[in-house]
PDB file of N, CA and C in Angstrom:
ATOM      1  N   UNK A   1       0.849  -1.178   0.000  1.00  0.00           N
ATOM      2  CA  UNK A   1       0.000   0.000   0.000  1.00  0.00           C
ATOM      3  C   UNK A   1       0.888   1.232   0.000  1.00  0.00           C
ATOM      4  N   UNK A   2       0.480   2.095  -0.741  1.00  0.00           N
ATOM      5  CA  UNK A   2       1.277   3.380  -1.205  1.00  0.00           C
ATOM      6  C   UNK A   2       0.392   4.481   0.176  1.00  0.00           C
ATOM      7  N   UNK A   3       0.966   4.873   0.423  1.00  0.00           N
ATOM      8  CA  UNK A   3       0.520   6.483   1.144  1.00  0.00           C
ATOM      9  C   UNK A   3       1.197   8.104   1.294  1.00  0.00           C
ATOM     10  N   UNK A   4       0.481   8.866   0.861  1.00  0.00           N
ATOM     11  CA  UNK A   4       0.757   9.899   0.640  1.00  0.00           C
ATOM     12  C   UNK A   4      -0.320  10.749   1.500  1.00  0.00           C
ATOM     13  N   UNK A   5       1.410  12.140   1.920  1.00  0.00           N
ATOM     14  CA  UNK A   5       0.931  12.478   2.464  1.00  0.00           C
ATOM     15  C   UNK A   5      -0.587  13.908   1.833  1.00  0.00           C
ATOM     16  N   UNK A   6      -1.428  14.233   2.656  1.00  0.00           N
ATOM     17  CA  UNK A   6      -2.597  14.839   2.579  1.00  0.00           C
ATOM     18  C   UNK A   6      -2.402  16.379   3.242  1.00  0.00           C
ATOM     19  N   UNK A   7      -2.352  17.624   2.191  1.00  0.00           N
ATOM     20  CA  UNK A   7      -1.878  19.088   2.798  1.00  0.00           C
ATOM     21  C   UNK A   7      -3.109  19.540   3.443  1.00  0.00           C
ATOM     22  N   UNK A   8      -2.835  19.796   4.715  1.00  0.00           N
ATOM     23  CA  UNK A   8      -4.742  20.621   5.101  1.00  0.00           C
ATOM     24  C   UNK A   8      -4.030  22.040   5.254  1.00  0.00           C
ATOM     25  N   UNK A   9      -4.008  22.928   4.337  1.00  0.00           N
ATOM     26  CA  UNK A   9      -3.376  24.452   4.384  1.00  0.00           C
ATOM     27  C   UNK A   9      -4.305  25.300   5.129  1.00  0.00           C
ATOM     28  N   UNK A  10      -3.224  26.336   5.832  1.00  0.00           N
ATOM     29  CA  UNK A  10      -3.965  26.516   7.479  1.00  0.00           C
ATOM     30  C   UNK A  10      -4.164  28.279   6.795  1.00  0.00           C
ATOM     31  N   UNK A  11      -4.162  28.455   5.972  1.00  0.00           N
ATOM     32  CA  UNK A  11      -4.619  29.954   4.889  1.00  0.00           C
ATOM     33  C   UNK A  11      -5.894  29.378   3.496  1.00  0.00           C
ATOM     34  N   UNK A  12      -6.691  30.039   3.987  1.00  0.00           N
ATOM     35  CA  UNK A  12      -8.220  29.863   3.069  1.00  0.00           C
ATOM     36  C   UNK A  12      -8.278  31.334   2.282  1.00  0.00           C
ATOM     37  N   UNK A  13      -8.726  30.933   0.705  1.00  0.00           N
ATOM     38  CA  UNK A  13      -9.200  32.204   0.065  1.00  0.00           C
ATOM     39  C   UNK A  13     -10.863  32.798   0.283  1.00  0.00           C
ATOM     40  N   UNK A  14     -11.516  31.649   0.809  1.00  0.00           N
ATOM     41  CA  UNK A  14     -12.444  31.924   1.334  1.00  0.00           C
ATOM     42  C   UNK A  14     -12.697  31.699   2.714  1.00  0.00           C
ATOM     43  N   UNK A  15     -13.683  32.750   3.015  1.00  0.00           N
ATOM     44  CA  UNK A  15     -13.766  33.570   4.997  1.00  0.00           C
ATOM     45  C   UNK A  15     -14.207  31.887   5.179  1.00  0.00           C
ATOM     46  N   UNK A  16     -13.412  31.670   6.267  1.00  0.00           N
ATOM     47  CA  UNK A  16     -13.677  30.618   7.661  1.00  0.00           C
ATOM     48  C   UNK A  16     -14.753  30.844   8.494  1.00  0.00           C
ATOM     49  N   UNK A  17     -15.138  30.150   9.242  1.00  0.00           N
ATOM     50  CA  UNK A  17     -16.513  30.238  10.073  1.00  0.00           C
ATOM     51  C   UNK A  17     -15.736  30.372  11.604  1.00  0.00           C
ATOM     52  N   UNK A  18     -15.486  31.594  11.516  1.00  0.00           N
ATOM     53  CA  UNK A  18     -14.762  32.128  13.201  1.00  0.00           C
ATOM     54  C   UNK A  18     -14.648  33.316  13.478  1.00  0.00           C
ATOM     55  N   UNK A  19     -13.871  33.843  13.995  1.00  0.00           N
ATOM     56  CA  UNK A  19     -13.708  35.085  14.337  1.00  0.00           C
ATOM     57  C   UNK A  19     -12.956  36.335  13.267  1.00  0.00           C
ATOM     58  N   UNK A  20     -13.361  37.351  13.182  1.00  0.00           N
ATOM     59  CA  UNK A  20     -13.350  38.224  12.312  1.00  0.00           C
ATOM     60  C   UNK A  20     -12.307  39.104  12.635  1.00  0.00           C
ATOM     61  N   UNK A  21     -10.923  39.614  12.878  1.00  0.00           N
ATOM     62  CA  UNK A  21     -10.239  40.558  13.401  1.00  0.00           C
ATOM     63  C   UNK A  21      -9.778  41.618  12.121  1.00  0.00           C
ATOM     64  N   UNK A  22      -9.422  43.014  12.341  1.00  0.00           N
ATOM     65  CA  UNK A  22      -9.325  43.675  11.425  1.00  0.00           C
ATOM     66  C   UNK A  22      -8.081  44.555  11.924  1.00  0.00           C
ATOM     67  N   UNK A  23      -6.958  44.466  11.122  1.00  0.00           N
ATOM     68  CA  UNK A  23      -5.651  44.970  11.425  1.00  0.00           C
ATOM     69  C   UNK A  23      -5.193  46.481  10.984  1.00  0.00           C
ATOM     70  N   UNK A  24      -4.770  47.391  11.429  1.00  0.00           N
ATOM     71  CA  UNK A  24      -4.324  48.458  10.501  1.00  0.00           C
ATOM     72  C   UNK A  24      -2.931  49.124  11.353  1.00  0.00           C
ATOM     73  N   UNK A  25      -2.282  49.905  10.824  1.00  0.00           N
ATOM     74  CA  UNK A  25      -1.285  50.453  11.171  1.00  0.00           C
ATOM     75  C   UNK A  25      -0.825  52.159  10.981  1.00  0.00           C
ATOM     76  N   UNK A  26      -0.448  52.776  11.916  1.00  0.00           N
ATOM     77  CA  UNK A  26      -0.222  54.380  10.976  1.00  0.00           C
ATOM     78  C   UNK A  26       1.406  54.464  11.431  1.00  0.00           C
ATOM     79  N   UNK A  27       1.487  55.214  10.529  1.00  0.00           N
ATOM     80  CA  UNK A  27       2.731  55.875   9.884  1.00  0.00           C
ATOM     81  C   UNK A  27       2.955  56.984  11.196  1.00  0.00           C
ATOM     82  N   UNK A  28       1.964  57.715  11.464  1.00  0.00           N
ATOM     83  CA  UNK A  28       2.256  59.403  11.910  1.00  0.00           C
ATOM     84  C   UNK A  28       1.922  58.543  14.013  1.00  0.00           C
ATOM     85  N   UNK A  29       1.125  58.017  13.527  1.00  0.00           N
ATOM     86  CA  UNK A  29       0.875  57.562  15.482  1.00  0.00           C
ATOM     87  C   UNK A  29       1.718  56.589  15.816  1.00  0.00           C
ATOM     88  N   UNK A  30       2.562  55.663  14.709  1.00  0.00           N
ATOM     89  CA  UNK A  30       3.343  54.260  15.197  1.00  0.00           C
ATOM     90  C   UNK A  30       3.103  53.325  16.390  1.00  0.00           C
ATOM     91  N   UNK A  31       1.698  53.515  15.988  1.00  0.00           N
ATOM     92  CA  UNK A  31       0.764  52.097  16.387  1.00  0.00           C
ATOM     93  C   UNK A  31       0.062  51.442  16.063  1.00  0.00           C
ATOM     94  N   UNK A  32       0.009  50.364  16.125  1.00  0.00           N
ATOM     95  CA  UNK A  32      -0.734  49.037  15.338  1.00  0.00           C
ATOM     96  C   UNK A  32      -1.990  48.871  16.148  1.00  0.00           C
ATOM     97  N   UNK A  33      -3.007  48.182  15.245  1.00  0.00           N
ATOM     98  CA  UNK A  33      -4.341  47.762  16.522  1.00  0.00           C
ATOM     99  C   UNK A  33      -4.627  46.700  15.528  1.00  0.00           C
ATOM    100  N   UNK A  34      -5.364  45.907  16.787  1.00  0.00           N
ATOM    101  CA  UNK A  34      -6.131  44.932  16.127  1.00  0.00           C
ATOM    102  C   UNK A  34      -7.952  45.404  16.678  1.00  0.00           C
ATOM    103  N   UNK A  35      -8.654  44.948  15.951  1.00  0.00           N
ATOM    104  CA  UNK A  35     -10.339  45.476  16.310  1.00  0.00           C
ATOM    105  C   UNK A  35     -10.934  43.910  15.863  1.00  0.00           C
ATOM    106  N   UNK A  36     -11.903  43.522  17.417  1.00  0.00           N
ATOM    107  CA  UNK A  36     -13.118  42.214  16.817  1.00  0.00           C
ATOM    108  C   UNK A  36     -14.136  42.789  17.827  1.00  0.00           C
ATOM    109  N   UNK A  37     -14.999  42.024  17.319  1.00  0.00           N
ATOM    110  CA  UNK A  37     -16.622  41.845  18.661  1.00  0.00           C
ATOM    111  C   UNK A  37     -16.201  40.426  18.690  1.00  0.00           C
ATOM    112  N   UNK A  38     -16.941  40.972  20.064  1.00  0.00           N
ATOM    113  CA  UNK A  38     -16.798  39.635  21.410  1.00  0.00           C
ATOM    114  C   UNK A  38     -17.797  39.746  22.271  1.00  0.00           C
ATOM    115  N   UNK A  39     -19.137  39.118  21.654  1.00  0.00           N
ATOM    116  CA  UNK A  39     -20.450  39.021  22.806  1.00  0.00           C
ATOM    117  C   UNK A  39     -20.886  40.407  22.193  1.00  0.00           C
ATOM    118  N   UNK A  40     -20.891  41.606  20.973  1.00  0.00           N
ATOM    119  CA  UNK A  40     -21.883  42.061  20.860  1.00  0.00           C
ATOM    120  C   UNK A  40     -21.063  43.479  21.260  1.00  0.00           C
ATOM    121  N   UNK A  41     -19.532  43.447  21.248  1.00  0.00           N
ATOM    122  CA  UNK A  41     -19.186  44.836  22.191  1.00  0.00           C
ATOM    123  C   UNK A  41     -17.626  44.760  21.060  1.00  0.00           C
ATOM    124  N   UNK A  42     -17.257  45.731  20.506  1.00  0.00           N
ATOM    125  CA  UNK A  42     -15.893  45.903  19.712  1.00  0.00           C
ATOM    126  C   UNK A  42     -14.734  45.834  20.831  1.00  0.00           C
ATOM    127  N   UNK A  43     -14.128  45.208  21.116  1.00  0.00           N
ATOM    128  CA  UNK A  43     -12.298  45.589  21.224  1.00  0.00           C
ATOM    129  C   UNK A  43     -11.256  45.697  20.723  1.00  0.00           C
ATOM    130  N   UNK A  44     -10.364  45.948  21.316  1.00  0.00           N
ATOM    131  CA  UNK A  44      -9.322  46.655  20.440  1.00  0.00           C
ATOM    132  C   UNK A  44      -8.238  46.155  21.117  1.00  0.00           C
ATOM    133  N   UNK A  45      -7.003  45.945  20.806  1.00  0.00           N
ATOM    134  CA  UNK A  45      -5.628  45.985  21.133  1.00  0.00           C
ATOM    135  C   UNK A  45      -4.636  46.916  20.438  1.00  0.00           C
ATOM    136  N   UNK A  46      -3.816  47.761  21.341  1.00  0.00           N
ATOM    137  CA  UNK A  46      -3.028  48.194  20.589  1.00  0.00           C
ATOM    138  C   UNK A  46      -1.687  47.844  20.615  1.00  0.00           C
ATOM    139  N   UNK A  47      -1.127  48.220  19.454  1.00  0.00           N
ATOM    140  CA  UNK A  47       0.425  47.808  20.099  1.00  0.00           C
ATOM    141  C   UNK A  47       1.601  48.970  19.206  1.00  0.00           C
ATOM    142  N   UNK A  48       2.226  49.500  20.547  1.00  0.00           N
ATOM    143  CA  UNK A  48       3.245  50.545  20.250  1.00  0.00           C
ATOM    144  C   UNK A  48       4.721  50.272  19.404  1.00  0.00           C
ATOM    145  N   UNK A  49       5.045  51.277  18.242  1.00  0.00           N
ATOM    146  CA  UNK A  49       6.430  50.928  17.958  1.00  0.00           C
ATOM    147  C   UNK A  49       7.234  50.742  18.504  1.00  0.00           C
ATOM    148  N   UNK A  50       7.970  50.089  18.389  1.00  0.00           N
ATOM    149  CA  UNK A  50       9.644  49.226  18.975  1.00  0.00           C
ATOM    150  C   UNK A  50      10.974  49.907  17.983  1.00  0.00           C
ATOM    151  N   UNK A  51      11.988  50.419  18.227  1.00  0.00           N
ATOM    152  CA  UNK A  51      13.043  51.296  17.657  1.00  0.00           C
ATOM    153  C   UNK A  51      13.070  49.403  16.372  1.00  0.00           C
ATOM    154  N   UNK A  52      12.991  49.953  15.279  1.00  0.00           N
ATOM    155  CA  UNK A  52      13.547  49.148  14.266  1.00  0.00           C
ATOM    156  C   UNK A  52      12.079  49.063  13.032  1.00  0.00           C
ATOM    157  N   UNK A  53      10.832  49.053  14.044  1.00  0.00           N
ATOM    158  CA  UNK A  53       9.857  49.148  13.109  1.00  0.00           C
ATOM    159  C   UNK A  53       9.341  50.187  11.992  1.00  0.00           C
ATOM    160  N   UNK A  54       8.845  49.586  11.171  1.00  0.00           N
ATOM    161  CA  UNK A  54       8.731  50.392   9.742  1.00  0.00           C
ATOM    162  C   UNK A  54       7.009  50.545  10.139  1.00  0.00           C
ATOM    163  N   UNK A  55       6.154  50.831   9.043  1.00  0.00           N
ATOM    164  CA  UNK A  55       4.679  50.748   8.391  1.00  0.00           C
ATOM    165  C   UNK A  55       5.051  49.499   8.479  1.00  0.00           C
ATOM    166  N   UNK A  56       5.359  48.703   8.086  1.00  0.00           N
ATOM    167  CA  UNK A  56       4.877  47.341   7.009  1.00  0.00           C
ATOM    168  C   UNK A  56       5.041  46.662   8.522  1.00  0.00           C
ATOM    169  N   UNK A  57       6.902  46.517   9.068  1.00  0.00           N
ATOM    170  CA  UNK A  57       6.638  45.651  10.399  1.00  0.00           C
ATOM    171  C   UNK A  57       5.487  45.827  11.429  1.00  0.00           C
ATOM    172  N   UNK A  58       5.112  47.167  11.747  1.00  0.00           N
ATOM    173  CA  UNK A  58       3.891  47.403  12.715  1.00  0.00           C
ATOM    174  C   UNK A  58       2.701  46.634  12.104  1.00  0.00           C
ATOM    175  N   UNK A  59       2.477  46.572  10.693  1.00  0.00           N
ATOM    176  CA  UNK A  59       0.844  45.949  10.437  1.00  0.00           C
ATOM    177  C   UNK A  59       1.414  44.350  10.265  1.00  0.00           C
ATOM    178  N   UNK A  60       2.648  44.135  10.219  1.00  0.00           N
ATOM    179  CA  UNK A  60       3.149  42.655  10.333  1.00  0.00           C
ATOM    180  C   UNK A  60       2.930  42.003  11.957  1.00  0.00           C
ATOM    181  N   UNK A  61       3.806  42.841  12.955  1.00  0.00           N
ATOM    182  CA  UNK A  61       2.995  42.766  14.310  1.00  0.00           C
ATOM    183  C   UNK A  61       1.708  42.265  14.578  1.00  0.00           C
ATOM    184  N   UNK A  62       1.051  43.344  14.026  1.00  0.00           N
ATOM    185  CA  UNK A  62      -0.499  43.075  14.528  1.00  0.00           C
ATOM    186  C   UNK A  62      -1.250  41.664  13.952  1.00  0.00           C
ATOM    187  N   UNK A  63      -0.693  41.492  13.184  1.00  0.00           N
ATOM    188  CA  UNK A  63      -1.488  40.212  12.826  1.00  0.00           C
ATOM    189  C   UNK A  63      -0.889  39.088  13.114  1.00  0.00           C
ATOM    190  N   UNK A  64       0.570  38.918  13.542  1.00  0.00           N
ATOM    191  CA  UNK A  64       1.311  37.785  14.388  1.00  0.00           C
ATOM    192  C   UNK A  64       0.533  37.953  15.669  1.00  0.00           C
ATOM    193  N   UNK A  65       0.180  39.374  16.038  1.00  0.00           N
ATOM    194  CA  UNK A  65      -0.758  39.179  17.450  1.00  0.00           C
ATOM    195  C   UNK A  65      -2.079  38.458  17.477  1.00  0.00           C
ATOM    196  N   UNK A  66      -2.693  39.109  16.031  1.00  0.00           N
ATOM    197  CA  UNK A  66      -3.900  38.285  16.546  1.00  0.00           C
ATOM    198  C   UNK A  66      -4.148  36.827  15.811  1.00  0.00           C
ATOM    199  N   UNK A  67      -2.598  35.979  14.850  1.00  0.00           N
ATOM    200  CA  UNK A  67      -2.996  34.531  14.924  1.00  0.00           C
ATOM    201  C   UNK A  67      -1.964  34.253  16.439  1.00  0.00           C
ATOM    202  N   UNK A  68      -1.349  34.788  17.065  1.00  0.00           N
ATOM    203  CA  UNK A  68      -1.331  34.101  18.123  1.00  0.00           C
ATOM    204  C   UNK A  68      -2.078  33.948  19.436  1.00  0.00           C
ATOM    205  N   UNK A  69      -3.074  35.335  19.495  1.00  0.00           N
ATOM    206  CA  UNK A  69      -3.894  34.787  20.596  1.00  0.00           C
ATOM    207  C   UNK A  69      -4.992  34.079  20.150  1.00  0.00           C
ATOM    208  N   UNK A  70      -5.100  33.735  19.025  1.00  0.00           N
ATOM    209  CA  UNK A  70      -6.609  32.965  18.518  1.00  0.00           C
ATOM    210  C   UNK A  70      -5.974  31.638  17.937  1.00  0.00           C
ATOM    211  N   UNK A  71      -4.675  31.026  18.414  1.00  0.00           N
ATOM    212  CA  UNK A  71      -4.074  30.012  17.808  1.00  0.00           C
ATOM    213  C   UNK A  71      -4.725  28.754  17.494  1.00  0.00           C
ATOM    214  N   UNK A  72      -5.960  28.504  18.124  1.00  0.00           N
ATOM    215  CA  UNK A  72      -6.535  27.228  18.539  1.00  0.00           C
ATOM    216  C   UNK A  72      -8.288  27.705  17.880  1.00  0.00           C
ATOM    217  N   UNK A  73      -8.415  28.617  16.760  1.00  0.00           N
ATOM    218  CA  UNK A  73      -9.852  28.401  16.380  1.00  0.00           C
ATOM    219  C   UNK A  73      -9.573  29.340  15.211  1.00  0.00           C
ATOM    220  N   UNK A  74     -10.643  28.804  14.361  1.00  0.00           N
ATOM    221  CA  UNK A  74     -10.350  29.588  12.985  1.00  0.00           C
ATOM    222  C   UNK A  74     -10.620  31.234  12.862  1.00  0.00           C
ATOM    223  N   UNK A  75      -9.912  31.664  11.669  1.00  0.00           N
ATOM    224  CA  UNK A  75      -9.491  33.124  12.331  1.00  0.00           C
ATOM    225  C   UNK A  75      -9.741  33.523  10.677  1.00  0.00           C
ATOM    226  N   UNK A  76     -10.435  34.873  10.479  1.00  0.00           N
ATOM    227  CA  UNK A  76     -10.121  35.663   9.230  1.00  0.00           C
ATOM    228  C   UNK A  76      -9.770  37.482   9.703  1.00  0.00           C
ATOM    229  N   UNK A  77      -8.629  37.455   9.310  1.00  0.00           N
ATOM    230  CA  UNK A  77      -8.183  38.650   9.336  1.00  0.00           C
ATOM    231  C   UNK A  77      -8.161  39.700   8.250  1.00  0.00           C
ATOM    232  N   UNK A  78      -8.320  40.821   8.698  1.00  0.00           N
ATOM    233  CA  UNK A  78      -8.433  41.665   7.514  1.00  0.00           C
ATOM    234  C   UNK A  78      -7.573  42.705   7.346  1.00  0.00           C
ATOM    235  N   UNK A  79      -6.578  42.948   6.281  1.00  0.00           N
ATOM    236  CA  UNK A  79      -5.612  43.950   6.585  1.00  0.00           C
ATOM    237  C   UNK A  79      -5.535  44.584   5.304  1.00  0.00           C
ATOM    238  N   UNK A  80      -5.481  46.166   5.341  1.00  0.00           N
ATOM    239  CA  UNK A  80      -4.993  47.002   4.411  1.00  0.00           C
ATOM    240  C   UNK A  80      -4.076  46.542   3.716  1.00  0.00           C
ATOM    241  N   UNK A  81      -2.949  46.007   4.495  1.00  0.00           N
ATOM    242  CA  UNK A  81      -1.313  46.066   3.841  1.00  0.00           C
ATOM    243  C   UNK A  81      -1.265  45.021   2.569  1.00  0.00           C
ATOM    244  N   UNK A  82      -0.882  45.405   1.532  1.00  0.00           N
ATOM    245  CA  UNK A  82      -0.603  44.344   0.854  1.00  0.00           C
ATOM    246  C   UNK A  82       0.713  43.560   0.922  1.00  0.00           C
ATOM    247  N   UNK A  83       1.437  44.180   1.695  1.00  0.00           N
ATOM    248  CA  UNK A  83       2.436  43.731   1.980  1.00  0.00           C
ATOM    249  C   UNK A  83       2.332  42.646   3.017  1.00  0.00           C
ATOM    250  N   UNK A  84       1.384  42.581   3.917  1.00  0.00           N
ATOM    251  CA  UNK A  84       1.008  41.808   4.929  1.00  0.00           C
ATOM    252  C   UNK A  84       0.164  40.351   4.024  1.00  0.00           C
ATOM    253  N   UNK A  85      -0.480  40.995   3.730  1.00  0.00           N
ATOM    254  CA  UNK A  85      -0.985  39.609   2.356  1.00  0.00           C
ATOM    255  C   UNK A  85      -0.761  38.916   2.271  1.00  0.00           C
ATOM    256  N   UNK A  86       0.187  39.475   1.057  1.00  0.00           N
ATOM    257  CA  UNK A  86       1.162  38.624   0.471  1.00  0.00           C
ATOM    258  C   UNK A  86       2.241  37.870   1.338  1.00  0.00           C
ATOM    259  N   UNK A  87       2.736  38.322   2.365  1.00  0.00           N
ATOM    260  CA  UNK A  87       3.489  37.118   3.274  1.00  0.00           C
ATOM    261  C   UNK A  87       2.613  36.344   4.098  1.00  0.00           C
ATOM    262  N   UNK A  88       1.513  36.705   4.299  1.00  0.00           N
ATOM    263  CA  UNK A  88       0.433  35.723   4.935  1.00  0.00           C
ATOM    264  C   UNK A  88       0.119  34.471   3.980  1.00  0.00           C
ATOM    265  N   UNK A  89       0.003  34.470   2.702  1.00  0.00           N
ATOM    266  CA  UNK A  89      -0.607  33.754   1.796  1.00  0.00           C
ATOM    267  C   UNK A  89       0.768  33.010   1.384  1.00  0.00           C
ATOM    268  N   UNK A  90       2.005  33.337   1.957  1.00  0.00           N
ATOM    269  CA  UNK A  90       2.798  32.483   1.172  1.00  0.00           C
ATOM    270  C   UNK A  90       3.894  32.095   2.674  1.00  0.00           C
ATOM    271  N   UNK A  91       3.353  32.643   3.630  1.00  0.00           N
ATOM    272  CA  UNK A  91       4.732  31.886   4.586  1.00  0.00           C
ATOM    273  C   UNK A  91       4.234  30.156   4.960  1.00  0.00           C
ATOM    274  N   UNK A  92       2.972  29.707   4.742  1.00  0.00           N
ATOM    275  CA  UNK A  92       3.143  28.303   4.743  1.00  0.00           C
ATOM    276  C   UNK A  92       4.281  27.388   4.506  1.00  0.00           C
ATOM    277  N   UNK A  93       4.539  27.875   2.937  1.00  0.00           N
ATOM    278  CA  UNK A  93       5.461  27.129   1.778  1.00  0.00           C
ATOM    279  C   UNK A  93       7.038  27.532   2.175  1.00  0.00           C
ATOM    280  N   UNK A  94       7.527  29.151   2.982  1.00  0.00           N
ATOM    281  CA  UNK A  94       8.282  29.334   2.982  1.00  0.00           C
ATOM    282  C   UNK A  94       9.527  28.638   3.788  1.00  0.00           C
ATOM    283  N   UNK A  95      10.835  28.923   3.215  1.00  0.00           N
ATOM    284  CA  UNK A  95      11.738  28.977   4.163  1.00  0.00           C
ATOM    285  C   UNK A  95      12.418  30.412   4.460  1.00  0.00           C
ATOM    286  N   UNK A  96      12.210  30.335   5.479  1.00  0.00           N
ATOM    287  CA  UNK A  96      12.915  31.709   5.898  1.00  0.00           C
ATOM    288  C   UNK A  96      14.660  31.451   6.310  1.00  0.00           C
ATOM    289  N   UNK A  97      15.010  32.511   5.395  1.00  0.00           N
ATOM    290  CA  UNK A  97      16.277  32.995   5.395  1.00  0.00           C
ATOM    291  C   UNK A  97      17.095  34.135   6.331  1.00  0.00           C
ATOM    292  N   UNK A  98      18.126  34.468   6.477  1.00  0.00           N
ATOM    293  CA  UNK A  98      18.488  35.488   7.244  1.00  0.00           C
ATOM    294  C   UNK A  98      18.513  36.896   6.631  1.00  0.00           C
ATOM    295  N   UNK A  99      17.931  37.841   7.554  1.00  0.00           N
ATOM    296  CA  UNK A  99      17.714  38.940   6.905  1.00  0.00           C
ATOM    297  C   UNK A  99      18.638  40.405   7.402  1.00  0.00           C
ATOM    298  N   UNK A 100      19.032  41.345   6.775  1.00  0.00           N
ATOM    299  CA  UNK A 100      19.505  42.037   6.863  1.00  0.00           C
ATOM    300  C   UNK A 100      18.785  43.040   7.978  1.00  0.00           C
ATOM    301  N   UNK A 101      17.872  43.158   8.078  1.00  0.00           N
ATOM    302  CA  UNK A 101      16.788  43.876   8.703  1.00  0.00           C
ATOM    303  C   UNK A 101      15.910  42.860  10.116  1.00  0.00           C
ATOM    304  N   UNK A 102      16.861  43.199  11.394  1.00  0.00           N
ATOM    305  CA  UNK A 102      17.082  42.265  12.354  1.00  0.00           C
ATOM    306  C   UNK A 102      15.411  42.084  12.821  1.00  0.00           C
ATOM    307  N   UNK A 103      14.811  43.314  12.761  1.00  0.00           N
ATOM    308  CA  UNK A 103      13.179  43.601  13.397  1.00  0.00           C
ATOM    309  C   UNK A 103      12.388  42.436  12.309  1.00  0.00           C
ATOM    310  N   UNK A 104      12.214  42.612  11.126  1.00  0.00           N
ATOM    311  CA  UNK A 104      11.630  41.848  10.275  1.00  0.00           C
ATOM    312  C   UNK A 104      12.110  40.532  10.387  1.00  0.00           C
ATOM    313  N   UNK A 105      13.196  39.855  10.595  1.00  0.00           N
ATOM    314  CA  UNK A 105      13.360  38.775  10.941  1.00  0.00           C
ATOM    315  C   UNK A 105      12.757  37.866  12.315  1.00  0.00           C
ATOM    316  N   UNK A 106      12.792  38.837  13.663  1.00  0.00           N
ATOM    317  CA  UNK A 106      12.592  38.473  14.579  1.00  0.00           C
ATOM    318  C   UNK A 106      10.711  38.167  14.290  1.00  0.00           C
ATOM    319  N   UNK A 107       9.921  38.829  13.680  1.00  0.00           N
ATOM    320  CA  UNK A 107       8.760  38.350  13.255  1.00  0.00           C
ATOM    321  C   UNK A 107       8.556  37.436  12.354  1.00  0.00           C
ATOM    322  N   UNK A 108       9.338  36.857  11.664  1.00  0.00           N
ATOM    323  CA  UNK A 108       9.433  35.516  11.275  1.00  0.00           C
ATOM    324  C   UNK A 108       9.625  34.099  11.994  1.00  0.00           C
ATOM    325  N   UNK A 109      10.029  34.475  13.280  1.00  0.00           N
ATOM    326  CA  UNK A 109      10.686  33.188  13.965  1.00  0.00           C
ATOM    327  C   UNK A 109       9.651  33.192  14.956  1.00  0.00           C
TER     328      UNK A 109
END
């Protein structure tokens, strides 16, 4: 008997049946938030720049924040960045390499 293995990819092009979080980032305030309802009431998290962060790392932040506190139930996030996207939709497959840019790395690992 032959067996092969079976990919269950943990990134959907279509919305999941879970929780809804919505990410954004500014330039001029250098803070990130995340925004969901919970029971009918919006919250928010914010999270302040760190000396090394750009735009792109702050809205990269925020959404390592919110698949890690929702690690254990399905999650659709929503983010402006296309830059955030696009490494969302492809770090499954990736290998990460060493990067010149110590902040952007440390959000890879």
């Amino acid at each position: 008997t032959r067996y092969q293995w079976l990919e269950r990819p943990l990134c959907s092009p279509t919305p999941a049946e879970g929780r809804t979080v919505f990410t954004d980032a500014g330039r001029k305030t250098q803070k990130a938030v995340c925004i969901w309802q919970q029971e009918g009431e919006w919250l928010q998290h914010l999270i302040k720049s760190e000396p090394g962060d750009s735009l792109q790392t702050l809205e990269l932040r925020a959404v390592c924040w919110a698949f890690q506190t929702w690690d254990r139930e399905p999650l659709n996030v929503v983010s402006d960045s296309l830059y955030v996207v696009r490494v969302v939709r492809r770090i499954e497959d990736a290998l990460i390499r060493e990067t010149q840019n110590q902040r952007l790395g440390e959000l890879f690992l």
